[in-house]
C-alpha atoms as a PDB file:
ATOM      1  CA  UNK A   1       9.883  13.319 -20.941  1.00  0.00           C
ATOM      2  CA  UNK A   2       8.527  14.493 -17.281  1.00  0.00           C
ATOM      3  CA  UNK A   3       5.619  12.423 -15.835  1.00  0.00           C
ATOM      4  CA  UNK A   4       3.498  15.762 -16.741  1.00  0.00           C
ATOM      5  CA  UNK A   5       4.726  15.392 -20.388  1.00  0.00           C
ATOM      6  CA  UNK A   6       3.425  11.846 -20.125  1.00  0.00           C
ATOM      7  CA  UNK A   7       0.130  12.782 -19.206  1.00  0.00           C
ATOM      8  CA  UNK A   8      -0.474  15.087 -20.976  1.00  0.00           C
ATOM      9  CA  UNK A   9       0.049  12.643 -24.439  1.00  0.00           C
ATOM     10  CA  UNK A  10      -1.833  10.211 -22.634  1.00  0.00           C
ATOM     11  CA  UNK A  11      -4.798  12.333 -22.228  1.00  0.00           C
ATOM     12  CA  UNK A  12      -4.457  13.628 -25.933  1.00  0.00           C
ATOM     13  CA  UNK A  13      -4.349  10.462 -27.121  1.00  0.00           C
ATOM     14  CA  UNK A  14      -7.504   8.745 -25.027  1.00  0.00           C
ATOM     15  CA  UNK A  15      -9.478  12.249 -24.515  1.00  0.00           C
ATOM     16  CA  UNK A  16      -9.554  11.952 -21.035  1.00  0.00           C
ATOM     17  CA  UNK A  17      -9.508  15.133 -18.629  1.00  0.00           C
ATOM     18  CA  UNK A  18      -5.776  15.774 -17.236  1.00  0.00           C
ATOM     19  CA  UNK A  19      -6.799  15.366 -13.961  1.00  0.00           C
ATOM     20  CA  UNK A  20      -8.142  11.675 -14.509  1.00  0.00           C
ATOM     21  CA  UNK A  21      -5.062  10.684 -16.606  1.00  0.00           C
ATOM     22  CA  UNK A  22      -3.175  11.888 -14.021  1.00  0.00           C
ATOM     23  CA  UNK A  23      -4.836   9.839 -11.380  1.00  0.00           C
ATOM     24  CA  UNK A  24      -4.648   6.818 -13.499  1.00  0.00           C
ATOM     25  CA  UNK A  25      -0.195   7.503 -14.018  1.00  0.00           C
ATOM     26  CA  UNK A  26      -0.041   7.646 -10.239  1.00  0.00           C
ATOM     27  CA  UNK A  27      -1.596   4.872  -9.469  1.00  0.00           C
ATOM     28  CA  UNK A  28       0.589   2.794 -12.093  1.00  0.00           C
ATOM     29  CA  UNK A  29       3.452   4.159 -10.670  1.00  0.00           C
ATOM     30  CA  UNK A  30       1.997   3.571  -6.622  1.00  0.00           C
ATOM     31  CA  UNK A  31       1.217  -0.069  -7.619  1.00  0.00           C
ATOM     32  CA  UNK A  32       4.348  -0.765  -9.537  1.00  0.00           C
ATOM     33  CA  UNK A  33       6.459   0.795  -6.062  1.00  0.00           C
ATOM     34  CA  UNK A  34       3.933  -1.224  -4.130  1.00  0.00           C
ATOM     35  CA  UNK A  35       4.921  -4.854  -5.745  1.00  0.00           C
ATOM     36  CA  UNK A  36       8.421  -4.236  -5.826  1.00  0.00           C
ATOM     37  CA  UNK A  37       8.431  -3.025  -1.820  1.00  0.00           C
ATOM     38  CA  UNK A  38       6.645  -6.497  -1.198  1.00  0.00           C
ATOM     39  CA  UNK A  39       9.632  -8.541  -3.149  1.00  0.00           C
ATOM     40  CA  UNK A  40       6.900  -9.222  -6.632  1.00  0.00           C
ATOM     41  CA  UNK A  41       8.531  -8.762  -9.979  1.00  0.00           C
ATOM     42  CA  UNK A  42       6.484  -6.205 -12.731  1.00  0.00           C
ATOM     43  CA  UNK A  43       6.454  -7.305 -16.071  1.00  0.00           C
ATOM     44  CA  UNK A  44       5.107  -5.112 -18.696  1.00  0.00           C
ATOM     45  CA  UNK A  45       4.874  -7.506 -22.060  1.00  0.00           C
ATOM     46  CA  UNK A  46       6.969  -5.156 -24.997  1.00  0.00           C
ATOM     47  CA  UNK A  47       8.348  -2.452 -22.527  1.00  0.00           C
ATOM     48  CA  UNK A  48      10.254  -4.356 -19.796  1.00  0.00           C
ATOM     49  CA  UNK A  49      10.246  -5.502 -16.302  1.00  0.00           C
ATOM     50  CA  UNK A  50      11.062  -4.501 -12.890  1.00  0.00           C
ATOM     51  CA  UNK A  51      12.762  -6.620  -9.628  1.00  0.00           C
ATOM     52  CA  UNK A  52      14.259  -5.828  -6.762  1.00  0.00           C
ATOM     53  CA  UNK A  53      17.974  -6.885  -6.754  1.00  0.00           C
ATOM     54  CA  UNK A  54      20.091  -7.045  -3.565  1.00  0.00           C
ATOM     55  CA  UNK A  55      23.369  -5.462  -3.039  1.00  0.00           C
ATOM     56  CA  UNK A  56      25.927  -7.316  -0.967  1.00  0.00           C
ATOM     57  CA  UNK A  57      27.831  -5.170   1.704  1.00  0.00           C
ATOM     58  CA  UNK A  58      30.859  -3.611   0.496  1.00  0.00           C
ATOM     59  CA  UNK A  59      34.157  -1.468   1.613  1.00  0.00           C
ATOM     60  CA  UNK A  60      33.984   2.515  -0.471  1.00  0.00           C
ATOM     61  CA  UNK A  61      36.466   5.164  -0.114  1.00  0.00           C
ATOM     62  CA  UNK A  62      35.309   8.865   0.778  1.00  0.00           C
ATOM     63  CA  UNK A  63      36.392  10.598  -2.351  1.00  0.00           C
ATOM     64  CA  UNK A  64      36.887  14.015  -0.114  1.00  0.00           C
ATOM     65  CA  UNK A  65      39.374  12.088   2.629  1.00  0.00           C
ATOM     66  CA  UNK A  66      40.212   8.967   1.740  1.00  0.00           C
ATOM     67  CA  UNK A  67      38.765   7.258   4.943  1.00  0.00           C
ATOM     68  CA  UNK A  68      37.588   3.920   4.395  1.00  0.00           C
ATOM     69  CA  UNK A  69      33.562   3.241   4.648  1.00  0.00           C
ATOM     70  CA  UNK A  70      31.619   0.273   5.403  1.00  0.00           C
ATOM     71  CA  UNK A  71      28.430   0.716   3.460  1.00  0.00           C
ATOM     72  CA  UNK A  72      25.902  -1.633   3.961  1.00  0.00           C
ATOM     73  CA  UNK A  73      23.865  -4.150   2.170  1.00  0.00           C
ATOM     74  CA  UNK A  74      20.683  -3.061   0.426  1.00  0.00           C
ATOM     75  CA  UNK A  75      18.055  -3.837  -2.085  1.00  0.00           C
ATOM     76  CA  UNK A  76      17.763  -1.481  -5.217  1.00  0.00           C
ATOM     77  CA  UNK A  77      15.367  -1.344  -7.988  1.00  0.00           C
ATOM     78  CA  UNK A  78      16.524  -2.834 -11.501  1.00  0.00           C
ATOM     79  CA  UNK A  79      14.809  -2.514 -14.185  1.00  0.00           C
ATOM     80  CA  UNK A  80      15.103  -4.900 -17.945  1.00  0.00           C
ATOM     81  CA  UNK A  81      14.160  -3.435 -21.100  1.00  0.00           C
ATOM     82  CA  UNK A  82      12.055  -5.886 -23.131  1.00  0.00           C
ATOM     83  CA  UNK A  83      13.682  -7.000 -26.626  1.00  0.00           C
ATOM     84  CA  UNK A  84      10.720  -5.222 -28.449  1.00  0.00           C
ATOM     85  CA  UNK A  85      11.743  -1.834 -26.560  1.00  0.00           C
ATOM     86  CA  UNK A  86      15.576  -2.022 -27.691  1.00  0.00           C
ATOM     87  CA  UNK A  87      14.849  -2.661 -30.972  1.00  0.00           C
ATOM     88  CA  UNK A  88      12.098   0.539 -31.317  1.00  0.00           C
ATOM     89  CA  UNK A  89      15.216   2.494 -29.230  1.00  0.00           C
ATOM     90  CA  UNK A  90      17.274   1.173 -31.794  1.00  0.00           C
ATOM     91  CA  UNK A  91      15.755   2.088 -34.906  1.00  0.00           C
END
């Protein structure tokens, strides 16, 4: 499902216009970026939550030439299905 897909059930479902379902998916999704760039968790109650994990620095390989490369340390995005959201996955 593409975020259009989502909208569009979303605005079946509440019979609001495309264009303000839209608006309302974006700013979910800008406020949910927006926490996690600031270091806050997101915890949506039966789908799952959201952090910010960090990533130690590390030695890789270049698949193509073998050369060892440092890469560095970074934070990346994790997300944590809720219980309630494996079992419905589950079914």
């Amino acid at each position: 499902m593409t975020k259009a897909d989502l909208v569009e059930e979303i605005s079946k479902d509440t019979g609001l216009s495309k264009k303000d379902t839209s608006i309302v998916v974006n700013l979910i999704i800008d406020n949910i970026c927006k926490a996690l760039a600031e270091g806050d968790k997101v915890e949506l109650r039966g789908f799952g939550s959201f952090k910010v994990k960090s990533r130690k620095p590390r030695r890789a390989r270049n698949p193509r030439t073998g050369e060892a490369v440092d890469v560095p340390a970074k934070l990346v995005p994790y997300f944590k299905a809720s219980n309630e959201l494996k079992s419905k996955v589950n079914v």
